[in-house]
Protein backbone atom coordinates (compact mmCIF):
# COMPACT_ATOMS: atom_id res chain seq x y z
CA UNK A 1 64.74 147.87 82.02
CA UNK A 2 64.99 145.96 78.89
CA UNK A 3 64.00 142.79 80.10
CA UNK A 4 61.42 144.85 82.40
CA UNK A 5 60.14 146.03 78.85
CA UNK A 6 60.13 141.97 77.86
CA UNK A 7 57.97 140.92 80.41
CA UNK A 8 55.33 144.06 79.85
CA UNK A 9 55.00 142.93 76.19
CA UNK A 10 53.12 139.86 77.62
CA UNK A 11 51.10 141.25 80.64
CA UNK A 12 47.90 143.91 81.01
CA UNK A 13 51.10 146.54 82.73
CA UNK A 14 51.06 149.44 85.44
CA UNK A 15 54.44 151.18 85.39
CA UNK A 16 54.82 153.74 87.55
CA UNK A 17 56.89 157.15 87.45
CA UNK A 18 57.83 160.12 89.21
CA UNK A 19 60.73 161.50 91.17
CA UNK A 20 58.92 161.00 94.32
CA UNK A 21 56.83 158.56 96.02
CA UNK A 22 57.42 155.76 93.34
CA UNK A 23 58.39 152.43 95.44
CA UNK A 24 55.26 152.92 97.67
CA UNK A 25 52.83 153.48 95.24
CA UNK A 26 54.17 150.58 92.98
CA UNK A 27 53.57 148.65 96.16
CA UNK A 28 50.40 150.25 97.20
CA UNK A 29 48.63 149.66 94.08
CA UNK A 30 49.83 145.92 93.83
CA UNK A 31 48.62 145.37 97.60
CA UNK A 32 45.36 146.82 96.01
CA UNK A 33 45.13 144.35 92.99
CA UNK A 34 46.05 141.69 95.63
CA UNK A 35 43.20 141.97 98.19
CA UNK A 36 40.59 141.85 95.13
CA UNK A 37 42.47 138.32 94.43
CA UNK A 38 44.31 139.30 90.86
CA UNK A 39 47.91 138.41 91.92
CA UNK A 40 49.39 140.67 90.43
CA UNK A 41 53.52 140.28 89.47
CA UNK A 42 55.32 143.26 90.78
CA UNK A 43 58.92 144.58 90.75
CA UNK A 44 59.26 147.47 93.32
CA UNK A 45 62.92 149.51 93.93
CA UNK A 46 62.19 148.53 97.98
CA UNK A 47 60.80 145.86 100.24
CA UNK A 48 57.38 145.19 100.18
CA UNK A 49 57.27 145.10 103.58
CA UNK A 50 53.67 142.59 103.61
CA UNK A 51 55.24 140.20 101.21
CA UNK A 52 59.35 140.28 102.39
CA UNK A 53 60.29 140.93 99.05
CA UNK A 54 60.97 143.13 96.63
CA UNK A 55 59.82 141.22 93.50
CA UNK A 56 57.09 138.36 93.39
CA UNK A 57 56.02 136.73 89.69
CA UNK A 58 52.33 136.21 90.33
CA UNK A 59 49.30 134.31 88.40
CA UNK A 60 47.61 136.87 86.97
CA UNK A 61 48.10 139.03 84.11
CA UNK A 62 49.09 141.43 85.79
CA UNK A 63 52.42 143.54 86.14
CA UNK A 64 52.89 146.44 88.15
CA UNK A 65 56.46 148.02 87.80
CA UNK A 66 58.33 151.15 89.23
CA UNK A 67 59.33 153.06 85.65
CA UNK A 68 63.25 154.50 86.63
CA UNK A 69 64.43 157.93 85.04
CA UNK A 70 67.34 158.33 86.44
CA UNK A 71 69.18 156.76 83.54
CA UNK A 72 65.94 157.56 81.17
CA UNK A 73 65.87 153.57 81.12
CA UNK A 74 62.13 153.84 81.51
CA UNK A 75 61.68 154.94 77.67
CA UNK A 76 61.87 150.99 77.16
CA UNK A 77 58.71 150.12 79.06
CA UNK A 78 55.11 150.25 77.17
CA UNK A 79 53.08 149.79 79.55
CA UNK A 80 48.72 150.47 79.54
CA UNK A 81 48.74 152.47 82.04
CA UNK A 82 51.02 154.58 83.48
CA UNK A 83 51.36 156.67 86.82
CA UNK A 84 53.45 160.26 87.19
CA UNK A 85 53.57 161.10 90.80
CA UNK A 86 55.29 164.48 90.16
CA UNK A 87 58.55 165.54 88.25
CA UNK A 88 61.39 167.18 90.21
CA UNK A 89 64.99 168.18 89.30
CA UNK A 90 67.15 165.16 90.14
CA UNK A 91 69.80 162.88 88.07
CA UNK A 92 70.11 166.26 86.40
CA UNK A 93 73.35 164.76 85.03
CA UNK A 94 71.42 161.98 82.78
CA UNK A 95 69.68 165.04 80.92
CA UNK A 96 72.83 167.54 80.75
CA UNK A 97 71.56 169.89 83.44
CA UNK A 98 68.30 170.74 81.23
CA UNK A 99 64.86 170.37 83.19
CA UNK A 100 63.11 171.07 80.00
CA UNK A 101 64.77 167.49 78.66
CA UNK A 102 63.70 165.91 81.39
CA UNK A 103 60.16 167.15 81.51
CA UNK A 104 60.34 165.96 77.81
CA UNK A 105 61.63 162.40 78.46
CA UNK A 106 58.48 162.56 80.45
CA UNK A 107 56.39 163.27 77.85
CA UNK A 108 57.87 160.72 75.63
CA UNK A 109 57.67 157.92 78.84
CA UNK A 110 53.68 158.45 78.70
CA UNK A 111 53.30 158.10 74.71
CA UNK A 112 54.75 154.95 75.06
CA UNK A 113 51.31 154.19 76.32
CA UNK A 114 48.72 152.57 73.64
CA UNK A 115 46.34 155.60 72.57
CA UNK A 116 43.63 153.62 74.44
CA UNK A 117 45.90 154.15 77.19
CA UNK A 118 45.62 156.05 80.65
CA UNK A 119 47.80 158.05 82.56
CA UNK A 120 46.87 158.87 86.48
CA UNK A 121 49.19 161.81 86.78
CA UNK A 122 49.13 164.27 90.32
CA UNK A 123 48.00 167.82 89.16
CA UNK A 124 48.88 169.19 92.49
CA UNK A 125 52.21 169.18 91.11
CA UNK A 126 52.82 172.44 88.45
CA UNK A 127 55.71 170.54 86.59
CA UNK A 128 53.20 167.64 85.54
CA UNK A 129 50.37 170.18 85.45
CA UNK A 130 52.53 171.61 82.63
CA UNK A 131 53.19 168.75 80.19
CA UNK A 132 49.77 167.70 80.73
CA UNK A 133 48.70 169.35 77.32
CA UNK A 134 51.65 167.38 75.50
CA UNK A 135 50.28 164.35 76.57
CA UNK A 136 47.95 163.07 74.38
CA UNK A 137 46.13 160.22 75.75
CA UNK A 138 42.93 159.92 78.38
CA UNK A 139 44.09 161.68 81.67
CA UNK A 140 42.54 161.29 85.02
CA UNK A 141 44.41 163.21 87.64
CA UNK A 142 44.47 162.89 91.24
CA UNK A 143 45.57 165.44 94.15
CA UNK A 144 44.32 167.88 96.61
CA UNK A 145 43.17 170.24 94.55
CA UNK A 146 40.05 170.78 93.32
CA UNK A 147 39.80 170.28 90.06
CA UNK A 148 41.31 166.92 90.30
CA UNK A 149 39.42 163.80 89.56
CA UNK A 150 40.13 162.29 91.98
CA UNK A 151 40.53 164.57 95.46
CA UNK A 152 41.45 163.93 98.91
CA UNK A 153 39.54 166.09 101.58
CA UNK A 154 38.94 166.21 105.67
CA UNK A 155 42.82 165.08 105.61
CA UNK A 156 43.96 163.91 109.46
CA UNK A 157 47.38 162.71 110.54
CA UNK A 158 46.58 160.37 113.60
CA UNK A 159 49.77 159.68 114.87
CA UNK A 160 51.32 156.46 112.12
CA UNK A 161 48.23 156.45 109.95
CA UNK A 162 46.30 158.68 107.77
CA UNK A 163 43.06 159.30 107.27
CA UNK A 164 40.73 160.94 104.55
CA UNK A 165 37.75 160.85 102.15
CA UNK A 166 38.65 159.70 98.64
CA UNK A 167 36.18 161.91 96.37
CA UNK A 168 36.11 160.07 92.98
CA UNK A 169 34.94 161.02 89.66
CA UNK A 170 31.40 160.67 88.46
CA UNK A 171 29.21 158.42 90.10
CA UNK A 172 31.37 156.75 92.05
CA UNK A 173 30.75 156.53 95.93
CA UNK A 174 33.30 159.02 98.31
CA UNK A 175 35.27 156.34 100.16
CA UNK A 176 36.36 156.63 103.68
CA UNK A 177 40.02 155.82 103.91
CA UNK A 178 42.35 154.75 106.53
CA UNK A 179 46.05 154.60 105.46
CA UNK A 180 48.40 152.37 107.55
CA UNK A 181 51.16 154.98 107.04
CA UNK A 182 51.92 158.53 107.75
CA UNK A 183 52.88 161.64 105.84
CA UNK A 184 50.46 163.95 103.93
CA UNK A 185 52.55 162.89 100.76
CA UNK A 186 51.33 159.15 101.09
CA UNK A 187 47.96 160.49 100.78
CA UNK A 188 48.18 161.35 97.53
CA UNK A 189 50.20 157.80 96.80
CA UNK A 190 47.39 156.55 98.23
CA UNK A 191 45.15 158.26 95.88
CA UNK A 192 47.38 157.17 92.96
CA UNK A 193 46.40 153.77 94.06
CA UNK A 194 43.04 154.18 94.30
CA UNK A 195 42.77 155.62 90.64
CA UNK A 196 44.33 152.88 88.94
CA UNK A 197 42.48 150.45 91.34
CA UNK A 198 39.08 152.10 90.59
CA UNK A 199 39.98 151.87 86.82
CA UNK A 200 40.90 148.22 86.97
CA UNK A 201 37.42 147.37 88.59
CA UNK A 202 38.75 146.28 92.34
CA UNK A 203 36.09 146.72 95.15
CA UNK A 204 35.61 149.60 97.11
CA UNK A 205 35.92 146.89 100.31
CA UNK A 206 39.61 145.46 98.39
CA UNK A 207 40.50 148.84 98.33
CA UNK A 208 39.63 150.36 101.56
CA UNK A 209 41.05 147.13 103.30
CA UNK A 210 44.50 147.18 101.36
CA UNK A 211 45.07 151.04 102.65
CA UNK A 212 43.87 149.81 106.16
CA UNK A 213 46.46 147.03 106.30
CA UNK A 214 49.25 148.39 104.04
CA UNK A 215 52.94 147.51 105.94
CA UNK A 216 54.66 149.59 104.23
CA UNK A 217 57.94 149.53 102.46
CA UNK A 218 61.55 148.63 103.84
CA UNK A 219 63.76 152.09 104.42
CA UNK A 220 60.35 154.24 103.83
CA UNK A 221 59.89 156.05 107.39
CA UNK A 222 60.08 152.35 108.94
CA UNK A 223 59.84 152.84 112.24
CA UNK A 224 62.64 150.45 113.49
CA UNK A 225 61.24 150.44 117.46
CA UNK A 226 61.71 152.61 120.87
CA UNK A 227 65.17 151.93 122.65
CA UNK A 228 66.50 152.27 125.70
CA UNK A 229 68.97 155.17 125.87
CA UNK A 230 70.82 156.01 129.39
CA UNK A 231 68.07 156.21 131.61
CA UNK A 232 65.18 157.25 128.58
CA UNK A 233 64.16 156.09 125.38
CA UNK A 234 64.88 156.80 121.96
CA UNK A 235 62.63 156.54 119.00
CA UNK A 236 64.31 155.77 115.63
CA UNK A 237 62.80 156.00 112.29
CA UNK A 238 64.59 154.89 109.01
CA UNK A 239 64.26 156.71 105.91
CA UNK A 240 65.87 156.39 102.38
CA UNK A 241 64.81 159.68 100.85
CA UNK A 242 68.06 161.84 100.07
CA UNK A 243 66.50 164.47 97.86
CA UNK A 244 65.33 167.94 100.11
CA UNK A 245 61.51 167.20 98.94
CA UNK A 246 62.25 163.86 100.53
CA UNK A 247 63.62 164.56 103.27
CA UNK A 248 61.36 167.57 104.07
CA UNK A 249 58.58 165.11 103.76
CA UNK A 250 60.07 162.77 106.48
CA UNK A 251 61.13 165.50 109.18
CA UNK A 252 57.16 167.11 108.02
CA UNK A 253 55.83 163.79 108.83
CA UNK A 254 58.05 163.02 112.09
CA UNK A 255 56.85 166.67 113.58
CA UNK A 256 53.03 165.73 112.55
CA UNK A 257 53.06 162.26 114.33
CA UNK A 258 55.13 163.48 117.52
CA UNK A 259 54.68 167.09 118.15
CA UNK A 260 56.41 167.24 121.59
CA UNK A 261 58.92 165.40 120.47
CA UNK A 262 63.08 166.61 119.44
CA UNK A 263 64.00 165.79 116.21
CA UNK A 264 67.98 164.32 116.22
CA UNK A 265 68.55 163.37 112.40
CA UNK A 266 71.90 161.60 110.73
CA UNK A 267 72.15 162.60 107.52
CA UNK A 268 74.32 160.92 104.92
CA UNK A 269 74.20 162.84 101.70
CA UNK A 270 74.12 160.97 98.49
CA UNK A 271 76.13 161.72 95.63
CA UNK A 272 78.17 164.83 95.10
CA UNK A 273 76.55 166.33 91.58
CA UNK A 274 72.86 166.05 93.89
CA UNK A 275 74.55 167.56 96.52
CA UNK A 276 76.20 170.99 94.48
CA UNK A 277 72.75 170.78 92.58
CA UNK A 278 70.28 171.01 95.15
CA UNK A 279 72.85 172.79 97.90
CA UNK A 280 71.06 175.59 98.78
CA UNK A 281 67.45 173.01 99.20
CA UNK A 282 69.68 171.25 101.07
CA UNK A 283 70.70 173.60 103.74
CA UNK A 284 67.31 174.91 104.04
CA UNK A 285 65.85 171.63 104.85
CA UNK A 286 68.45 170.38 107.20
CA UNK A 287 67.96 172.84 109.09
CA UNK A 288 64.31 172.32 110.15
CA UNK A 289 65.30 169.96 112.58
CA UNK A 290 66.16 170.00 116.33
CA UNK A 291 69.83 168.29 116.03
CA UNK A 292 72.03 166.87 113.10
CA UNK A 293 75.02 164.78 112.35
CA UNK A 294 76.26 164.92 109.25
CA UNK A 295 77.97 162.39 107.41
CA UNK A 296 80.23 162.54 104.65
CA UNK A 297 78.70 162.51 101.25
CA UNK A 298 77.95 159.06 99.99
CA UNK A 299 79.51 159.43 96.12
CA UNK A 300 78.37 156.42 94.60
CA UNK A 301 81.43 156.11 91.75
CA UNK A 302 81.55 160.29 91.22
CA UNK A 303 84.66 161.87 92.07
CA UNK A 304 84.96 164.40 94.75
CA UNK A 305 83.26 168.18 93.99
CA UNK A 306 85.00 170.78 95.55
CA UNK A 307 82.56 172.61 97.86
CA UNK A 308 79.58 169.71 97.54
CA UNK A 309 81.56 167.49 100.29
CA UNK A 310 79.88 167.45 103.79
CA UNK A 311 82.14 169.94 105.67
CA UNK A 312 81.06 172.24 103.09
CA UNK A 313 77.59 171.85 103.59
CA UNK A 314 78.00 171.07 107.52
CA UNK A 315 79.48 175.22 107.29
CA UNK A 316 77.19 176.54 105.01
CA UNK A 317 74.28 174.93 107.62
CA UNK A 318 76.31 176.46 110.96
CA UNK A 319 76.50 180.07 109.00
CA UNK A 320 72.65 180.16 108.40
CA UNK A 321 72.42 179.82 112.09
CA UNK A 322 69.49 177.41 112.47
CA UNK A 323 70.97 174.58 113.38
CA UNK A 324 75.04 173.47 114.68
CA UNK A 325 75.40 170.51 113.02
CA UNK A 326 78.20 167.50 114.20
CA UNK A 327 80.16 166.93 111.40
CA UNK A 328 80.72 162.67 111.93
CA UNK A 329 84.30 161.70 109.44
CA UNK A 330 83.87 158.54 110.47
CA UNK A 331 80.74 156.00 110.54
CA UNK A 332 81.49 154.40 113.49
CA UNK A 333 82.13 157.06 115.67
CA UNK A 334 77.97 158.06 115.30
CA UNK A 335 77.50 155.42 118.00
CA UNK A 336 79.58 157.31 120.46
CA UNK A 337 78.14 161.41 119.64
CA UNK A 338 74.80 159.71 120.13
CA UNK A 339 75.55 158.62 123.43
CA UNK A 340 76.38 162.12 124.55
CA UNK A 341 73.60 164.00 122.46
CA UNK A 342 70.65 161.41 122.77
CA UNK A 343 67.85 162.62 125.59
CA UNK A 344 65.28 161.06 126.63
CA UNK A 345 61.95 160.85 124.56
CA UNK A 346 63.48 161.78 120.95
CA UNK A 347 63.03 160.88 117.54
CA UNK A 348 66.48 159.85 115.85
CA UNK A 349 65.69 159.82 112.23
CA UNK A 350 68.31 157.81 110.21
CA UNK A 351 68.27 159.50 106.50
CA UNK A 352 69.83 158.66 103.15
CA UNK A 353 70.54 156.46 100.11
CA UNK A 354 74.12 155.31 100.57
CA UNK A 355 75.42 153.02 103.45
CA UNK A 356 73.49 154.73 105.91
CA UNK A 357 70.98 152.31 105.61
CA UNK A 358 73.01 149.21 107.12
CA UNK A 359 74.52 151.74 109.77
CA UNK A 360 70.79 152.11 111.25
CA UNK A 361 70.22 148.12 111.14
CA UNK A 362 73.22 147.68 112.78
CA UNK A 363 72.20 150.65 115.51
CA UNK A 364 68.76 148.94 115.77
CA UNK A 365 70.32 145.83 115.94
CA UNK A 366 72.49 147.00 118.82
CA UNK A 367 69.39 148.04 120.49
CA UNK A 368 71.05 151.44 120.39
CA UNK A 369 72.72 149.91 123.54
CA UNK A 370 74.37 153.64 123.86
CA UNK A 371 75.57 155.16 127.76
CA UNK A 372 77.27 157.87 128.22
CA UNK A 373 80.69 157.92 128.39
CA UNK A 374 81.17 158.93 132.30
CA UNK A 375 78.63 156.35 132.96
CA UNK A 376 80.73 153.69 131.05
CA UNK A 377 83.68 155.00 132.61
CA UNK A 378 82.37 155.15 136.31
């Protein structure tokens, strides 16, 4: 972050916050400055799928940067302009289990900005709706509501793309958008994007053509391709979210785009303090969808919590009845359950931060080659 902070100092910077939604709107609003021909520099937290990176020094001076407070690292960066998708509790451990400090750090992160400033912030969401009075520099807001500046209406899911009218503030024309990806929480990302855009003068055309074309971002509902499965096919999707919100939002966007469809997810939680934190979001969530391995929790260097491991949750989930989960020990037995549980014509949905990620390139990679085992055997 400090050397992040270094190479703001020089550039006319975008940093971008939130506990939600902040790799693709980092990399929507640099696709954005991009079609209107300001190469912009951008560091993102995923692949930019369009550019096969996740970092590109450009020729402009431009920087567009993801702003991380999960360590509160982001207090370094002073950016012009900064972006707050929405505030939610996670990395409770950085702020001692206090919301209040983080909403604070927060408030701090966004008078870092110059007092000629702007911050876009999402007004849908109540916990930035309720620092917005601390804030103290010019404010244009963006969401679904209607007192935002910068509104989304006539919202349609068509399958993997979105689209909607952008109302902006003013005089500016309504624009009639068509987002390359799916989920009613990219529309608002989307809208992010096209408040900064709008403020840094890019076309209407640059901006309607970006959303039209976007590829996405690596691990962000990538949809890694239909396979064959026994004698059907299998549709997976890839997704790195691993807080409830985020996973809510993929299993919300999988049931939008394929209605008919069963929903088989692996789930590998991610760290144990998220896990006890958000436990009872958790087994709420997980058990919105049709049919669920669960994986062991993914600690990333925390010691084992007694009664945040997976068996815990995989009970707590079979008690509230919804769903019977398959409790997987081992990674590379999920090859073998999903040969017995995989039918023909459903979604497998690949979730988490930890080394689930390489376990879905490798089933991809595989081409999910899975039979069952009395066909193997016969």
């Amino acid at each position: 972050a400090e050397m992040l902070a270094e190479l703001m100092r020089y550039r006319h910077s975008i940093a971008v916050a939130g506990t939600h939604g902040k790799t693709t709107t980092t990399s929507l609003i640099a696709s954005l400055l991009a079609e209107e021909g300001l190469d912009p520099t951008f560091v993102i937290g995923g692949l930019l799928n369009s550019a096969g990176t996740n970092a590109k020094l450009g020729g402009s001076r431009y920087l567009v940067a993801e702003a991380d407070e999960s360590d509160a690292s982001f207090l370094h960066l002073q950016p012009m302009l900064s972006v707050v998708t929405n505030i939610d509790m996670d990395h409770m451990s950085t702020y001692g289990g206090d919301f209040g400090k983080l909403k604070d750090t927060f408030i701090q992160f966004l008078h870092n900005l110059p007092f000629y400033g702007l911050a876009v912030v999402c007004s849908d969401d109540p916990n930035v709706r309720e620092i917005m009075p601390a804030i103290g520099r010019p404010i244009v807001t963006y969401g679904v509501n209607e007192t935002a500046d910068y509104r989304a209406v006539d919202i349609r899911h068509n399958n993997l793309s979105m689209s909607f009218t952008a109302k902006r503030p003013g005089e500016l024309a309504d624009l009639q958008v068509i987002l390359n990806i799916p989920g009613q929480h990219n529309v608002l990302n989307a809208l992010a994007a096209i408040a900064v855009a709008t403020d840094e003068g890019v076309s209407d055309q640059a901006i309607c053509t970006a959303l039209l074309k976007f590829g996405g971002v690596g691990r962000r509902f990538q949809v890694a391709g239909e396979f064959d499965v026994g004698d059907g096919k299998v549709l997976m999707v890839d997704d790195y979210g691993h807080h409830p919100r985020e996973v809510k939002a993929t299993i919300d966007t999988a049931r939008a785009s394929w209605p008919e469809r069963r929903l088989v997810m692996i789930y590998q939680p991610h760290r144990y303090t998220r896990t006890r934190d958000l436990y009872d979001d958790f087994v709420q969530v997980l058990s919105e969808v049709d049919l669920l391995l669960l994986m062991e929790v993914y600690p990333a260097d925390e010691e084992l919590i007694a009664g945040a491991d997976g068996r815990s949750l995989c009970r707590s989930l079979r008690q509230r009845g919804l769903v019977d989960p398959i409790f997987v020990e081992h990674a590379e037995d999920v090859a073998s359950i999903l040969a017995d549980v995989l039918k023909d014509g459903d979604v497998l949905l690949t979730q988490g931060a930890g080394n689930i990620g390489a376990l879905s390139a490798n089933l991809a990679e595989t081409k999910l080659r899975l039979q069952p085992e009395k066909e193997k055997s016969a």
